[in-house]
PDB file of N, CA and C in Angstrom:
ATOM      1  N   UNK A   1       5.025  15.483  -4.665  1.00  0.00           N
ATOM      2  CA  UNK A   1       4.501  14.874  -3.453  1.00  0.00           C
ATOM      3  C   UNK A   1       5.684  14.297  -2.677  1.00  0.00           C
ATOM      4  N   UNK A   2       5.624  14.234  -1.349  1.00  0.00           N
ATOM      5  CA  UNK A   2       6.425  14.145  -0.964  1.00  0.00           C
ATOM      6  C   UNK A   2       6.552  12.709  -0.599  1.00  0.00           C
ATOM      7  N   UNK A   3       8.427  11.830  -0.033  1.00  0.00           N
ATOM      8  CA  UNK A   3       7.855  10.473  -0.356  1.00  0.00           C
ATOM      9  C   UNK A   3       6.803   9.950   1.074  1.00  0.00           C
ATOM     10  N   UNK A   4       6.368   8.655   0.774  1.00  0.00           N
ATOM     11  CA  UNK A   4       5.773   7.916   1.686  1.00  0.00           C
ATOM     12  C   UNK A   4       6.131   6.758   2.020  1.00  0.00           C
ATOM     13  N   UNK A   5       5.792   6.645   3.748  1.00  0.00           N
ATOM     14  CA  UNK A   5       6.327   5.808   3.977  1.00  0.00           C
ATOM     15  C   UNK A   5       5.068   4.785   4.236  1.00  0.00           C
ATOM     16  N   UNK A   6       5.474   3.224   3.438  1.00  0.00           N
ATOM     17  CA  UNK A   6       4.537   2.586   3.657  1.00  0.00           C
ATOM     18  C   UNK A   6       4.738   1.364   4.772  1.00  0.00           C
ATOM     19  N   UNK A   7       6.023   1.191   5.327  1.00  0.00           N
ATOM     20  CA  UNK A   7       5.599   0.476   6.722  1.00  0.00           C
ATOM     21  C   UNK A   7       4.683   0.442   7.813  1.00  0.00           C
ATOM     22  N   UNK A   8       3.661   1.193   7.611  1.00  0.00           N
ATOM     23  CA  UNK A   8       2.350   0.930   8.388  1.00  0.00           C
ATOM     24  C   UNK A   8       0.810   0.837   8.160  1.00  0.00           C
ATOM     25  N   UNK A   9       1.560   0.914   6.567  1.00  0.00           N
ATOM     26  CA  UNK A   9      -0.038   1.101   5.831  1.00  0.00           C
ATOM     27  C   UNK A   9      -0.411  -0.571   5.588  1.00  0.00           C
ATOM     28  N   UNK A  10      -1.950  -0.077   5.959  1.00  0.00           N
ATOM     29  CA  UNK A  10      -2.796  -1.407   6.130  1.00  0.00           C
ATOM     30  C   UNK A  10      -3.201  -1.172   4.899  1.00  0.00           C
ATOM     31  N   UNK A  11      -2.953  -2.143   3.936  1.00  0.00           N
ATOM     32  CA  UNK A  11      -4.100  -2.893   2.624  1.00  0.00           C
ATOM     33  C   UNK A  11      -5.210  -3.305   2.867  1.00  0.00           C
ATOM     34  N   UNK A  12      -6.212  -2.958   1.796  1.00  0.00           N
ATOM     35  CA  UNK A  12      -7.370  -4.010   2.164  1.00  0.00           C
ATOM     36  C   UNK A  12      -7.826  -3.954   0.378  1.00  0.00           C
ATOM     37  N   UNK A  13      -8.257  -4.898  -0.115  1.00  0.00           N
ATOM     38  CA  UNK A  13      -9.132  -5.226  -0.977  1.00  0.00           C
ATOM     39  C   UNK A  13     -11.077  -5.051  -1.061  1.00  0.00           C
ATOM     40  N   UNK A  14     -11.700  -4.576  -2.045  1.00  0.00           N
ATOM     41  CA  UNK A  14     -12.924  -4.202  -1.865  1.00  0.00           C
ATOM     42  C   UNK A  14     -13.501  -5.225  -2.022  1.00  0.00           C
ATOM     43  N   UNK A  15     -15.153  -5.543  -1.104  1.00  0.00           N
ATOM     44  CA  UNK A  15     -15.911  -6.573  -0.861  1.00  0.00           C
ATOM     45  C   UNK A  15     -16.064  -7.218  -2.042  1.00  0.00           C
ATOM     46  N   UNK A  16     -16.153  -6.616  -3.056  1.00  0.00           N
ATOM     47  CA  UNK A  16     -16.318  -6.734  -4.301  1.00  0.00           C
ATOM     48  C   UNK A  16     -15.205  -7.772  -5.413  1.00  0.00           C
ATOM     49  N   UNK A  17     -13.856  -7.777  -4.416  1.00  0.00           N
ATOM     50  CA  UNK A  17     -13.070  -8.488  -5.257  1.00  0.00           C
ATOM     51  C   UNK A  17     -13.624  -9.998  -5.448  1.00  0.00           C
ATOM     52  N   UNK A  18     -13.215 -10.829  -6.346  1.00  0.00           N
ATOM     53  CA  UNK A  18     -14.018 -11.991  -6.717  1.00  0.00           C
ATOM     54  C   UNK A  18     -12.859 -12.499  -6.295  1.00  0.00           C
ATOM     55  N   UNK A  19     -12.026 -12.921  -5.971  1.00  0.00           N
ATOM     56  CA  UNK A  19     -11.080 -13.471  -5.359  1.00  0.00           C
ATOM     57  C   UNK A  19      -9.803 -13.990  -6.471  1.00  0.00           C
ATOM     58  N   UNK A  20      -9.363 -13.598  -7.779  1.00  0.00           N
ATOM     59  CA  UNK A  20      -9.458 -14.369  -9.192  1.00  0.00           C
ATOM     60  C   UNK A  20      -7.973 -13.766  -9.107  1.00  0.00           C
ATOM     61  N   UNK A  21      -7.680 -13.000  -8.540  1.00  0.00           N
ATOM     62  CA  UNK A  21      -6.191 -11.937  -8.484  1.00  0.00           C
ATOM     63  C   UNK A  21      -6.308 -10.799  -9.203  1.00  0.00           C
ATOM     64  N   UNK A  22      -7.310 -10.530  -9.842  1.00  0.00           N
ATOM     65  CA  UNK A  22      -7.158  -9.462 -10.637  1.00  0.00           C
ATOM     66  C   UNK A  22      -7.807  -7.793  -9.744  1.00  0.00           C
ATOM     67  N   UNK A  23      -6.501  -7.667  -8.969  1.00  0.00           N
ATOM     68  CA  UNK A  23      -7.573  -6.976  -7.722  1.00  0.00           C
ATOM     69  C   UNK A  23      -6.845  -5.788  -7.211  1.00  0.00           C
ATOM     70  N   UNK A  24      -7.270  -4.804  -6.873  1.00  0.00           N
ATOM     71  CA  UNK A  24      -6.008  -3.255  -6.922  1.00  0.00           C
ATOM     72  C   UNK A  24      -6.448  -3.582  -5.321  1.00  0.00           C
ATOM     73  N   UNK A  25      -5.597  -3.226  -4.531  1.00  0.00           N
ATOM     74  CA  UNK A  25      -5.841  -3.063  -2.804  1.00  0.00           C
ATOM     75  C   UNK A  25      -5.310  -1.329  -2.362  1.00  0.00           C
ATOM     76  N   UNK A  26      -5.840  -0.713  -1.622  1.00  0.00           N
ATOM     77  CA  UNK A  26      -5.796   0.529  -1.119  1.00  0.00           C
ATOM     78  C   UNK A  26      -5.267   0.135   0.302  1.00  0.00           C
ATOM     79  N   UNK A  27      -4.752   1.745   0.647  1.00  0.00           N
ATOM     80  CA  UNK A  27      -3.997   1.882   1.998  1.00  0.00           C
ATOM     81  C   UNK A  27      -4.333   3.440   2.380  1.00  0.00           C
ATOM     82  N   UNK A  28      -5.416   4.369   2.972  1.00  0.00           N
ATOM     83  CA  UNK A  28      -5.027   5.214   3.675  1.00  0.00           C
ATOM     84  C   UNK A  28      -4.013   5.668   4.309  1.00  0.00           C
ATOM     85  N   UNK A  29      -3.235   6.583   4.139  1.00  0.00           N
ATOM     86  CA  UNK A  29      -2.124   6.935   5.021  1.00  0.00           C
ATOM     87  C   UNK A  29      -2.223   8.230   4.705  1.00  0.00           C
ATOM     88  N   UNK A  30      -3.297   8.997   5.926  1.00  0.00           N
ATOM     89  CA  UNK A  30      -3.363  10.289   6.112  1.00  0.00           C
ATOM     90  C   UNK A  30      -4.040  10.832   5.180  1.00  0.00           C
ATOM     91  N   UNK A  31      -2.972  12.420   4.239  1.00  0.00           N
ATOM     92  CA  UNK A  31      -3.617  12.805   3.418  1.00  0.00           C
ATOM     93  C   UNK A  31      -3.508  12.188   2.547  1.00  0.00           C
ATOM     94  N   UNK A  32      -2.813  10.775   2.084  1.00  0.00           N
ATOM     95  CA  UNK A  32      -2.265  10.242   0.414  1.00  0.00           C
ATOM     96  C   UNK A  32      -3.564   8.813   0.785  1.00  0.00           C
ATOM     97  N   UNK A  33      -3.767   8.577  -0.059  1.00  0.00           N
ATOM     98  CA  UNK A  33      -4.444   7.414  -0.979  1.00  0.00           C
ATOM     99  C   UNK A  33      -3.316   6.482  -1.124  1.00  0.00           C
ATOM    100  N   UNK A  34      -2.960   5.323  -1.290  1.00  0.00           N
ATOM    101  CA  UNK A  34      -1.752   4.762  -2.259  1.00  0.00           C
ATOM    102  C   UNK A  34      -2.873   3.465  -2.594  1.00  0.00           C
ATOM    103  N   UNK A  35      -2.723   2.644  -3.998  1.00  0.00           N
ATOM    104  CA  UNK A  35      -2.905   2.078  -4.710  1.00  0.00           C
ATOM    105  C   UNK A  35      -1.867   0.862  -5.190  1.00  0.00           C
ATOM    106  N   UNK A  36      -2.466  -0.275  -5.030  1.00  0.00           N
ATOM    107  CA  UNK A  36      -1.177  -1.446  -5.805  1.00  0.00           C
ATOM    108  C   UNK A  36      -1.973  -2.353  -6.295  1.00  0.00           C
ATOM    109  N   UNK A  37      -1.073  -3.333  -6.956  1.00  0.00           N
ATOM    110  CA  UNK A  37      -1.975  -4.853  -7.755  1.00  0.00           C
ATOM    111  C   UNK A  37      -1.626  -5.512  -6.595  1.00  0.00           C
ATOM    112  N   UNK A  38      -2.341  -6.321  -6.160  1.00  0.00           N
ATOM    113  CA  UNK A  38      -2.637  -7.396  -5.178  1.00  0.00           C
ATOM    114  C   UNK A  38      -2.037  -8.588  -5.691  1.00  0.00           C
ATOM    115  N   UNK A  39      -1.474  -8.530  -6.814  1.00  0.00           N
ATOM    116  CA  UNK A  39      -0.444  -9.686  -7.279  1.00  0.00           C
ATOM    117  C   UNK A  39       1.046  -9.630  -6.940  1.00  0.00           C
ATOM    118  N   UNK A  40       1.364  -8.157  -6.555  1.00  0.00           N
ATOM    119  CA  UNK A  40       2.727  -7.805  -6.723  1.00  0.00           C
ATOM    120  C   UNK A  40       2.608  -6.598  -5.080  1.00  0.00           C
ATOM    121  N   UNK A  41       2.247  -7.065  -4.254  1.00  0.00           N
ATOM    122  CA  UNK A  41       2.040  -6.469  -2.786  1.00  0.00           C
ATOM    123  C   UNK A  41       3.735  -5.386  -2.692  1.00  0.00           C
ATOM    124  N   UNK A  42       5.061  -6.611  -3.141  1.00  0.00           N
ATOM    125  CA  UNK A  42       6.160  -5.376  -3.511  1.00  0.00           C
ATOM    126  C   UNK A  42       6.690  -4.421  -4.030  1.00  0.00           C
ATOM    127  N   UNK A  43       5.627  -4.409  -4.707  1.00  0.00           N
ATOM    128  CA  UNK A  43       5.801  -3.924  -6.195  1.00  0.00           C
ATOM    129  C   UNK A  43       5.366  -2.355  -6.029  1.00  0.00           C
ATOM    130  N   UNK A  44       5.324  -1.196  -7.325  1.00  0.00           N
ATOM    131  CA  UNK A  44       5.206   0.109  -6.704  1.00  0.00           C
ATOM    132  C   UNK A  44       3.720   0.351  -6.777  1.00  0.00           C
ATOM    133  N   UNK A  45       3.401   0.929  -5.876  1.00  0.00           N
ATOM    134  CA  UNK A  45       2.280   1.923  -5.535  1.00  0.00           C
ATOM    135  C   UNK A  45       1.917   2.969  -5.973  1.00  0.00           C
ATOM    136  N   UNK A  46       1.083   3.233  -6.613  1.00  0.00           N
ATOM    137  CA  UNK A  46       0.494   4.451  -6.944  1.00  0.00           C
ATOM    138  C   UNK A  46       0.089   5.178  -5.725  1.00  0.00           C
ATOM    139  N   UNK A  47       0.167   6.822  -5.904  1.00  0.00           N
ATOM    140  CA  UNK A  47      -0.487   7.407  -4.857  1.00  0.00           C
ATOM    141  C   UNK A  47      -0.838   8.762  -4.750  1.00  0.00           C
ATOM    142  N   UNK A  48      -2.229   8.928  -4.426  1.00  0.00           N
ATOM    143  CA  UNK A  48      -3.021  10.074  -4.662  1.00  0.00           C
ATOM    144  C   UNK A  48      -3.285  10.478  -3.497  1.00  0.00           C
ATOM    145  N   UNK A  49      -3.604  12.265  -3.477  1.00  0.00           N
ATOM    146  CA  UNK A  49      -4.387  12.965  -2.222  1.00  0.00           C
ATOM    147  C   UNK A  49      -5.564  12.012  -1.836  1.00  0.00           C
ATOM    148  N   UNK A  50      -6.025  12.249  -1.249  1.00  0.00           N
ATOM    149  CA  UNK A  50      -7.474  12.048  -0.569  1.00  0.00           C
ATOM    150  C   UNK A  50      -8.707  12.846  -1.407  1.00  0.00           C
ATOM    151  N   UNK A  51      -8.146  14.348  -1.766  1.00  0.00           N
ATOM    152  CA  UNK A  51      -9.103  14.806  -2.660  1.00  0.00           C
ATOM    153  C   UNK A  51      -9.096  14.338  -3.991  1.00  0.00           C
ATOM    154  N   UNK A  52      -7.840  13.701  -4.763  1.00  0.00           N
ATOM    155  CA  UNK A  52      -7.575  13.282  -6.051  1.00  0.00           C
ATOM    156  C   UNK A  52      -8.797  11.415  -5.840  1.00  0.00           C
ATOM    157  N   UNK A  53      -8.552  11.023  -4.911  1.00  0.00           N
ATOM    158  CA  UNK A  53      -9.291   9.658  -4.638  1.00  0.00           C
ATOM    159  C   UNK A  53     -10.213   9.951  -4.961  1.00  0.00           C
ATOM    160  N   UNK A  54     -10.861  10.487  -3.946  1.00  0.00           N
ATOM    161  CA  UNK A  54     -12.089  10.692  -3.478  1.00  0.00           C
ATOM    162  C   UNK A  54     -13.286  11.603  -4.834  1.00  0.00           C
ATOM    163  N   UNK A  55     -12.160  12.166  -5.515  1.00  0.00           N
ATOM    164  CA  UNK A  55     -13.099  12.294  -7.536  1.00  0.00           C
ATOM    165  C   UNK A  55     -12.935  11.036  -7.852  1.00  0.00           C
ATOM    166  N   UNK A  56     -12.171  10.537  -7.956  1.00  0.00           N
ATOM    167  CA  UNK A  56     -12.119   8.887  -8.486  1.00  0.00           C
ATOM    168  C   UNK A  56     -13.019   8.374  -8.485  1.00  0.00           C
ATOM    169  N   UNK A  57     -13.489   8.294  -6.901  1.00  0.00           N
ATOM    170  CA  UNK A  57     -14.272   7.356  -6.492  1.00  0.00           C
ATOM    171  C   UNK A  57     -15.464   8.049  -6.841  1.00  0.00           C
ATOM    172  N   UNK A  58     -16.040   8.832  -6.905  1.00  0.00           N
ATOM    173  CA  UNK A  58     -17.118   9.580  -7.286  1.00  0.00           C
ATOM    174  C   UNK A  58     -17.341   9.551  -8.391  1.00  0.00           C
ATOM    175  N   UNK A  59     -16.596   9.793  -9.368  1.00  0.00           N
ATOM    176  CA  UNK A  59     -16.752   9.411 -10.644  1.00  0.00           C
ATOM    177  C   UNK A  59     -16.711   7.898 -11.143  1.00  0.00           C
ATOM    178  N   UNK A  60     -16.223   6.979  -9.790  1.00  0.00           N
ATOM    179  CA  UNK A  60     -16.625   5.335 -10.849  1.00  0.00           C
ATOM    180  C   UNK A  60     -18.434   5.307  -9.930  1.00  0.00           C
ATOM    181  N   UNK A  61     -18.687   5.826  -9.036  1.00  0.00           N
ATOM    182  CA  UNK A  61     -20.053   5.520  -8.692  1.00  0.00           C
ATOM    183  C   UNK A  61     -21.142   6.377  -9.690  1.00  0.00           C
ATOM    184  N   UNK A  62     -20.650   7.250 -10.566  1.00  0.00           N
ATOM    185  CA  UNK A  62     -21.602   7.881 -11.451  1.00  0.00           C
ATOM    186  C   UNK A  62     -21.260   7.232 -12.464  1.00  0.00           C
ATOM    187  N   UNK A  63     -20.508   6.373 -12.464  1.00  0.00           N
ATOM    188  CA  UNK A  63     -20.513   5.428 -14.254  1.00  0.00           C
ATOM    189  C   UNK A  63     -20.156   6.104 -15.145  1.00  0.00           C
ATOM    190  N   UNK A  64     -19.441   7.152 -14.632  1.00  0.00           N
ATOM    191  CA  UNK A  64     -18.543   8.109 -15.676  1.00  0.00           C
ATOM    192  C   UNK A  64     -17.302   7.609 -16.752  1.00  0.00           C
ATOM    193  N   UNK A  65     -17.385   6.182 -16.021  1.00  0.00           N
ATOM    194  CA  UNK A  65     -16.143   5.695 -17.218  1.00  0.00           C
ATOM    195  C   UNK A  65     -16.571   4.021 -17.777  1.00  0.00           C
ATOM    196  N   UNK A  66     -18.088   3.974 -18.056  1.00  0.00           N
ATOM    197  CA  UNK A  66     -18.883   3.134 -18.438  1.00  0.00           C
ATOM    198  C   UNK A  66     -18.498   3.477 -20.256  1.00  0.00           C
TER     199      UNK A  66
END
C-alpha cells in the first residue's frame, strides 16, 4: 500500500465511546480506512482499504467475533 498522508485526515471516535480512553478513532482518507488508539493520536495508524473496513465492520455487526 502505498504511503499516506495523514495531514488532513479528520478523526472521529464512535457515539458509542464511553469516554474512559479506551477508544480506537477512524479517519477516511479516500480509498484507505486508517485506525489509531485515541490515547496516542501520534502514535502509528493502522490502515485498511475501504473494502478491507467495510468486512470489518460487517462482520462486528453480525457478532461474528462474539
Amino acid at each position: 500500500m502505498n504511503k499516506v498522508n495523514f495531514s488532513e485526515a479528520v478523526w472521529r471516535k464512535s457515539s458509542y465511546s464511553s469516554g474512559n480512553g479506551q477508544c480506537v478513532e477512524t479517519a477516511s482518507l479516500g480509498e484507505v480506512v486508517a485506525a489509531r488508539d485515541s490515547k496516542d493520536p501520534h502514535g502509528t495508524a493502522l490502515t485498511f482499504s475501504a473494502e478491507e473496513w467495510a468486512a470489518f465492520i460487517n462482520a462486528v455487526k453480525a457478532e461474528r467475533f462474539a
